[in-house]
N, C-alpha and C. Protein backbone atom coordinates (compact mmCIF):
# COMPACT_ATOMS: atom_id res chain seq x y z
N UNK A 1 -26.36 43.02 -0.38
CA UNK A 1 -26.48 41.92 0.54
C UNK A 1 -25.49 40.83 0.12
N UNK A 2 -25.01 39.94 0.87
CA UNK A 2 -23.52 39.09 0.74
C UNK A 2 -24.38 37.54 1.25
N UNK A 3 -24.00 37.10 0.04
CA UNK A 3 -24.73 35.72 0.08
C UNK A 3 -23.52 34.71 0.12
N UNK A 4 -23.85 33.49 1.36
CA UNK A 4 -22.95 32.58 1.58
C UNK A 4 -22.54 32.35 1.19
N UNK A 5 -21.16 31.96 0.96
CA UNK A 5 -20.32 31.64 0.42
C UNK A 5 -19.47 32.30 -1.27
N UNK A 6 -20.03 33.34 -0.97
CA UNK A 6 -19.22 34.31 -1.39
C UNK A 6 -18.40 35.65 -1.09
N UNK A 7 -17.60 35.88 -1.45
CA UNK A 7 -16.60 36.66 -0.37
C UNK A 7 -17.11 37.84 -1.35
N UNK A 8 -17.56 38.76 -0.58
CA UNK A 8 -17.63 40.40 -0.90
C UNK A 8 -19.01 40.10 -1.44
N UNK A 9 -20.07 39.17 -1.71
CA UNK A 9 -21.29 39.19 -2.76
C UNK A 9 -20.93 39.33 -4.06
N UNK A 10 -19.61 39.19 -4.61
CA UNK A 10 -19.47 39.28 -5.84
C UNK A 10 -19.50 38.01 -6.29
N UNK A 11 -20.36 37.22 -7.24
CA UNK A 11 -20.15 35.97 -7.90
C UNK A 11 -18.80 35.42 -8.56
N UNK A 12 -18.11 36.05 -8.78
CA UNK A 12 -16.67 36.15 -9.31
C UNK A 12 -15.76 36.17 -8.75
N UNK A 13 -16.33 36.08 -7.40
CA UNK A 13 -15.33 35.59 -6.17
C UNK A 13 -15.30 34.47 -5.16
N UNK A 14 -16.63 33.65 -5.99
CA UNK A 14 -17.14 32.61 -5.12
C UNK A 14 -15.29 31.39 -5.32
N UNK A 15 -15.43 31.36 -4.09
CA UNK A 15 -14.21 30.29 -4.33
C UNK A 15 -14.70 28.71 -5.27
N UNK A 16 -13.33 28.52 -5.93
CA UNK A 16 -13.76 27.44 -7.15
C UNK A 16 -14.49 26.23 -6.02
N UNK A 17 -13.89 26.05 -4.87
CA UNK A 17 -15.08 24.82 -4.56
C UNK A 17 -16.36 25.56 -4.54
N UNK A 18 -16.82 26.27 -4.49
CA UNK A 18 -18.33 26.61 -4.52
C UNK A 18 -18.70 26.98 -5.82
N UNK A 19 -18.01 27.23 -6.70
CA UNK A 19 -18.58 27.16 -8.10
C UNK A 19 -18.86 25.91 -8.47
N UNK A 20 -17.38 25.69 -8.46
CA UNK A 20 -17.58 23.61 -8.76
C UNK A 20 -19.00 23.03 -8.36
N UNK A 21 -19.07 23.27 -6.71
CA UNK A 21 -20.64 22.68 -6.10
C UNK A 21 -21.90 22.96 -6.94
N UNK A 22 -21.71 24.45 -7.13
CA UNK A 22 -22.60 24.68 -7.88
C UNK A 22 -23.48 24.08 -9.58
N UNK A 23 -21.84 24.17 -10.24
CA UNK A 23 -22.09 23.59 -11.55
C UNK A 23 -22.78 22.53 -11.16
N UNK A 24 -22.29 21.17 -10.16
CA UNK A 24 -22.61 20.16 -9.80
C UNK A 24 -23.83 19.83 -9.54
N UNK A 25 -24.68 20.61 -8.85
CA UNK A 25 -25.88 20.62 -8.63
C UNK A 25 -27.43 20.71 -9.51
N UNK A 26 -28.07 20.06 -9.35
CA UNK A 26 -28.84 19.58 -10.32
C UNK A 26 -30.46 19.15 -9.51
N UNK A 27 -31.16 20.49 -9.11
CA UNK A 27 -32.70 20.47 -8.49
C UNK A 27 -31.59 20.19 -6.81
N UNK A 28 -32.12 19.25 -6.65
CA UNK A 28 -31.40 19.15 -4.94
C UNK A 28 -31.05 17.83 -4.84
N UNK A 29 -30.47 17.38 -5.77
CA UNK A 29 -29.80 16.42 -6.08
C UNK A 29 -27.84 16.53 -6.38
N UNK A 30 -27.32 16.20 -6.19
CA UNK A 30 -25.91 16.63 -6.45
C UNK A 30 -25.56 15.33 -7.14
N UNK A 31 -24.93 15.79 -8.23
CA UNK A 31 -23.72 14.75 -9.19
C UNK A 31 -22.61 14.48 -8.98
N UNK A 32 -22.34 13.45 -8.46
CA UNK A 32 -20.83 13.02 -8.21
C UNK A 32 -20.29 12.30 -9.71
N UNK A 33 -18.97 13.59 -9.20
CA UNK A 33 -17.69 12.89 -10.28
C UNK A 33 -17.18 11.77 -10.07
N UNK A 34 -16.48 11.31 -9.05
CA UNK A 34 -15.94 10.45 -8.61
C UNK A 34 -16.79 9.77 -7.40
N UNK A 35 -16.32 8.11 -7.58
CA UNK A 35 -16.96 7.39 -6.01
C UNK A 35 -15.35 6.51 -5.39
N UNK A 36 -16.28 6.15 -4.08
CA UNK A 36 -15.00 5.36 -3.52
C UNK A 36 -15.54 3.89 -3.91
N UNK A 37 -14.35 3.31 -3.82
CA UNK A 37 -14.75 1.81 -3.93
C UNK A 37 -13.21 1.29 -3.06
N UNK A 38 -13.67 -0.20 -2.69
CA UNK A 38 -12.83 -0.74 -1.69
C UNK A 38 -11.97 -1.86 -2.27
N UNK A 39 -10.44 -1.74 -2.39
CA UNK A 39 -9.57 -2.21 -3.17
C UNK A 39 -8.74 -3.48 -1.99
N UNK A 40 -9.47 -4.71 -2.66
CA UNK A 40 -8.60 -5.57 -1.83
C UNK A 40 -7.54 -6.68 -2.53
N UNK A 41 -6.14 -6.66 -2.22
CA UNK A 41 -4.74 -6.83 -2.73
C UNK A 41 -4.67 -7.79 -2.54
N UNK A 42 -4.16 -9.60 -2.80
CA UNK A 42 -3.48 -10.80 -2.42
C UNK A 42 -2.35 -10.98 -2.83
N UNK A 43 -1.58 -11.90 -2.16
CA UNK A 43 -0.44 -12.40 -2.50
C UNK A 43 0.73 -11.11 -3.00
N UNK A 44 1.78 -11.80 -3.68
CA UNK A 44 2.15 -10.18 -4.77
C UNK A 44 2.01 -9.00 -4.51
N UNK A 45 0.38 -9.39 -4.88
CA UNK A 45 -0.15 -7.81 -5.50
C UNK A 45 0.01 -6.68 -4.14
N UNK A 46 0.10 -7.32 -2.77
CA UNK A 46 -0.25 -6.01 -1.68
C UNK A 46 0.74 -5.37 -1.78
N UNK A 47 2.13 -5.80 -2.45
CA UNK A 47 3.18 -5.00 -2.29
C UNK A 47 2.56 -3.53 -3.51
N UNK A 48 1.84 -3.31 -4.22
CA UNK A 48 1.26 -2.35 -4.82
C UNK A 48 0.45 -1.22 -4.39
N UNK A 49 -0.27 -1.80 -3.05
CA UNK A 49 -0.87 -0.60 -1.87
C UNK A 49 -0.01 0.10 -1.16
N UNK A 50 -0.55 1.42 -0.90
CA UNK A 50 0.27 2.19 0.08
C UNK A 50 0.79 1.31 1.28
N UNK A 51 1.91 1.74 1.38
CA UNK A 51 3.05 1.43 2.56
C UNK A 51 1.45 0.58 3.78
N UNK A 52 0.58 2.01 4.24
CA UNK A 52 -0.06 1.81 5.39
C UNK A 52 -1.16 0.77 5.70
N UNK A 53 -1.41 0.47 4.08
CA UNK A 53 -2.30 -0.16 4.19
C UNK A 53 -1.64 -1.97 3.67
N UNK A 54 -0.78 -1.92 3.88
CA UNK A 54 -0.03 -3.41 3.21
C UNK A 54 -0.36 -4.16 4.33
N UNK A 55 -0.46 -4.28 5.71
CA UNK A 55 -0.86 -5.21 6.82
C UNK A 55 -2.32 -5.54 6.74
N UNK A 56 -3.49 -4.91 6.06
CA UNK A 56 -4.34 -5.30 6.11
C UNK A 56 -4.85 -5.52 4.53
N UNK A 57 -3.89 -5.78 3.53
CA UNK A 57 -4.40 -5.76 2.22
C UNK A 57 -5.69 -4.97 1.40
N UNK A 58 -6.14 -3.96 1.69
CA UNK A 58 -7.14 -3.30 1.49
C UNK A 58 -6.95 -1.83 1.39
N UNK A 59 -7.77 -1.06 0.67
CA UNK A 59 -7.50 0.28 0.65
C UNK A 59 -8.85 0.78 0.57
N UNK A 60 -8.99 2.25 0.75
CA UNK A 60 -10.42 2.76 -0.21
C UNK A 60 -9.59 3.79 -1.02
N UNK A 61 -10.23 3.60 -2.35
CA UNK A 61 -9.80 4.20 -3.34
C UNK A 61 -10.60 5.25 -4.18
N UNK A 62 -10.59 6.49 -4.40
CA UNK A 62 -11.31 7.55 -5.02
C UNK A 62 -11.04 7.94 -6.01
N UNK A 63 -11.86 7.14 -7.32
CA UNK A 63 -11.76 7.05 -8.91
C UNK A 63 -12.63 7.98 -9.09
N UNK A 64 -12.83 7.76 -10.36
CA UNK A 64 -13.46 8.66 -11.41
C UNK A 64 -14.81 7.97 -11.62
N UNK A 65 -15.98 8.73 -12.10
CA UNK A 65 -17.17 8.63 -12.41
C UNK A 65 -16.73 7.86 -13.50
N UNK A 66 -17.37 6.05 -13.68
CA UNK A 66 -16.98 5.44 -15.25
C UNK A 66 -15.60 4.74 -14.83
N UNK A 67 -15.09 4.64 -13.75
CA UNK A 67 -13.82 3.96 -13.67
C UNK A 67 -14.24 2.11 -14.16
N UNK A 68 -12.68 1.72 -14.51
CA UNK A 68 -13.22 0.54 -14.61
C UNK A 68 -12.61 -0.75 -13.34
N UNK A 69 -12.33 -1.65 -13.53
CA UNK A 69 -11.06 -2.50 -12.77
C UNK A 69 -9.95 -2.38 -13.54
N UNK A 70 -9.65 -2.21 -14.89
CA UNK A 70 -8.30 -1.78 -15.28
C UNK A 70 -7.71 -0.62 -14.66
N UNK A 71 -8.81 0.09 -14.56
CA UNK A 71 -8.17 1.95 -14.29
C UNK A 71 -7.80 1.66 -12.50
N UNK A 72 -8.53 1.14 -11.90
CA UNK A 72 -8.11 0.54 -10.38
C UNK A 72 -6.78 0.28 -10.56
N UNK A 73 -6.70 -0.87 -10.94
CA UNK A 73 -5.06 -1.52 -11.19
C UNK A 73 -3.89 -0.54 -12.05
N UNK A 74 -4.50 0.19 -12.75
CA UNK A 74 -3.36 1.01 -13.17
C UNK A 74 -3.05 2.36 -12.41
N UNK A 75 -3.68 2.69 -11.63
CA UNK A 75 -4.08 3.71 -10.45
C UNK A 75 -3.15 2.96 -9.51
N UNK A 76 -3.00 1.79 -8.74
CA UNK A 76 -2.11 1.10 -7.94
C UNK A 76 -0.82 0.82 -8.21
N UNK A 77 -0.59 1.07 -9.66
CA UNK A 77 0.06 0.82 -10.14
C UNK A 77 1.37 -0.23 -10.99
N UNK A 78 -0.05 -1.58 -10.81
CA UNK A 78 0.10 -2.78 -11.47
C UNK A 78 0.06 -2.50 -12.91
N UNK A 79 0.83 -3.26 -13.47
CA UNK A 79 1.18 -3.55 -14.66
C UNK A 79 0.17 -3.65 -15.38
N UNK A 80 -0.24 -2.68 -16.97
CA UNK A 80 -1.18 -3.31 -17.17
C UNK A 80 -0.99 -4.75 -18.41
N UNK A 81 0.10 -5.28 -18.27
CA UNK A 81 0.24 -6.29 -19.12
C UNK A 81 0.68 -7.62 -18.37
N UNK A 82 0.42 -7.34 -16.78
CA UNK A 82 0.31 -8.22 -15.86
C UNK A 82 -1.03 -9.13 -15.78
N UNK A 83 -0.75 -10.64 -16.02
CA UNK A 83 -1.91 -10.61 -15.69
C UNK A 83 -2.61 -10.89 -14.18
N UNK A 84 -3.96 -11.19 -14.14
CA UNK A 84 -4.55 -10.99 -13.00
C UNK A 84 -6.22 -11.70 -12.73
N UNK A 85 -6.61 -11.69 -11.98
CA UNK A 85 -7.83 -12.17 -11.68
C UNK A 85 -8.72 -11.57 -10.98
N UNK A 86 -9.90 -10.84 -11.42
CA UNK A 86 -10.45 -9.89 -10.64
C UNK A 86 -11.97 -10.43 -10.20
N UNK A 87 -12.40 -9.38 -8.95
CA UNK A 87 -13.66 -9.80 -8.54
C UNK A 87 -14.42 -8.53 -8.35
N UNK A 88 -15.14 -8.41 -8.72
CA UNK A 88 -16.27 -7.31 -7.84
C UNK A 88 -17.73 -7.82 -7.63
N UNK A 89 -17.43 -7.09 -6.34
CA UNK A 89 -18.40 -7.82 -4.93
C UNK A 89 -17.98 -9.35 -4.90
N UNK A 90 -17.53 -10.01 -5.41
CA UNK A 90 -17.61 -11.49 -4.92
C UNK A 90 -17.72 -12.17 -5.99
N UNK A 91 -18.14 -11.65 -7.35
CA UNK A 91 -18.22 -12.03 -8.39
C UNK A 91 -17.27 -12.19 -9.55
N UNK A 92 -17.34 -12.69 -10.48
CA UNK A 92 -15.87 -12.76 -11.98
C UNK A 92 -15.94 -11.66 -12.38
N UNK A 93 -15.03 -10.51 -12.81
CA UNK A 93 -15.37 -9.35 -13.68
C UNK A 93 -14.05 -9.32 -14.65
N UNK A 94 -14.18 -8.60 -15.59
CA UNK A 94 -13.62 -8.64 -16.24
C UNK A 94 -12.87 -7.12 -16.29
N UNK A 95 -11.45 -6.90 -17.09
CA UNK A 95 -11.14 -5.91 -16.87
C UNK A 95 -11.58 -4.57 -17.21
N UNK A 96 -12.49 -4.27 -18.41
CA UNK A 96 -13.50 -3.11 -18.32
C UNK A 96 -14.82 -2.77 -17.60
N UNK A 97 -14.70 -3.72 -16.92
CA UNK A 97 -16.09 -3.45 -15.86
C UNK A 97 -16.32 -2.53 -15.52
N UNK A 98 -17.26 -1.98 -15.78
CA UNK A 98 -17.62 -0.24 -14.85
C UNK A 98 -17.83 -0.23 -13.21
N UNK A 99 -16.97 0.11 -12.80
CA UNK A 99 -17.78 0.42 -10.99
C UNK A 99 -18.43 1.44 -10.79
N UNK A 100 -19.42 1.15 -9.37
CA UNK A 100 -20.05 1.82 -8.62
C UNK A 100 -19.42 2.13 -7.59
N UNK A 101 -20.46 3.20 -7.05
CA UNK A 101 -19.97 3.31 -5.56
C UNK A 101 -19.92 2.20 -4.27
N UNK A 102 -18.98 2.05 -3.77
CA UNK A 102 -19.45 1.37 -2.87
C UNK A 102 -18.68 -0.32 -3.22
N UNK A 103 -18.21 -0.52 -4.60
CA UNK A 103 -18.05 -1.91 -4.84
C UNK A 103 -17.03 -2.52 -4.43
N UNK A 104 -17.05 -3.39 -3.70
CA UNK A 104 -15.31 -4.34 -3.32
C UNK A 104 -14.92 -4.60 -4.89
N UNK A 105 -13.79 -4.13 -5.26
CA UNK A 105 -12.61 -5.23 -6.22
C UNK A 105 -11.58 -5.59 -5.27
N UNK A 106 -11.15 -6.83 -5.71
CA UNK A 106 -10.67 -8.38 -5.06
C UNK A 106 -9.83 -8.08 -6.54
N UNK A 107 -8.02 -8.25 -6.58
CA UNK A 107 -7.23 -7.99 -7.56
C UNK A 107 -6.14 -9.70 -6.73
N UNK A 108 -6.09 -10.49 -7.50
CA UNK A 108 -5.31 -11.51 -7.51
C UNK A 108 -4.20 -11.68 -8.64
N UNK A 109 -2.84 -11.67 -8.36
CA UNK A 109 -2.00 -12.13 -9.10
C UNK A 109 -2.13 -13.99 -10.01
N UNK A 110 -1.64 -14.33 -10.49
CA UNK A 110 -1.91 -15.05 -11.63
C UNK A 110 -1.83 -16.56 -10.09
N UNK A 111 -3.29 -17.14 -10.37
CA UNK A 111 -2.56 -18.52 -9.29
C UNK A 111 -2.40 -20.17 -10.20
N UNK A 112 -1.19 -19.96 -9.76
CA UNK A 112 -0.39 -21.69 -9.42
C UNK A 112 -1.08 -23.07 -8.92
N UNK A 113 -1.60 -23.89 -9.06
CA UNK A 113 -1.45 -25.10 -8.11
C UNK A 113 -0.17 -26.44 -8.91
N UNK A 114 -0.60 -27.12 -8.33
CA UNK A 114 -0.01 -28.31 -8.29
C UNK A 114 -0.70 -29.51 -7.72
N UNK A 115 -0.25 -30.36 -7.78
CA UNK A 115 -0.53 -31.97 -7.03
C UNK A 115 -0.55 -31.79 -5.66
């Protein structure tokens, strides 16, 4: 008998995304490696987002399980000896912050005022 998602019923032929799924799975719960989180650019910095997304300063971005806001910014490919000012959700974070799924980071280049 030939069980889904395997080609011929041989386990040794299950294609690697269905092994992968498998390892992944845990009761009927599934473990994600990676989450998205929503990357928003100012000033400067949008010139660091893809071409498509430079008119609206924002991206969604698909890190790693444990990413931090450094690994964001070095993933975009900002400097990491640039400095910067970060936010997630709306809040101060600092550059090892762990994200979740789901979290806005807000990446600001260094700001200026004056009189």
């Amino acid at each position: 008998m030939e069980r889904s998602g395997e080609a011929g019923g041989h386990p040794s032929r299950r294609s690697l995304a269905d092994r992968r799924g498998a390892a992944l799975r845990r009761g009927r719960r599934r473990v994600r490696r990676s989450l998205i989180v929503e990357v928003r650019l100012f000033a400067t910095f949008t010139s660091y987002l893809p071409p498509r997304d430079r008119a609206t300063g924002a991206t969604a971005l698909d890190v790693p399980a444990g990413a931090t806001v450094d690994d964001v910014a070095v993933r975009l490919g900002i400097p990491e000896a640039m400095a910067r000012v970060a936010l997630v959700n709306g809040e101060d974070a600092g550059p090892k912050r762990h994200l979740s799924a789901g979290d806005v980071v807000t990446l600001f280049p260094p700001l200026m005022g004056g009189v």
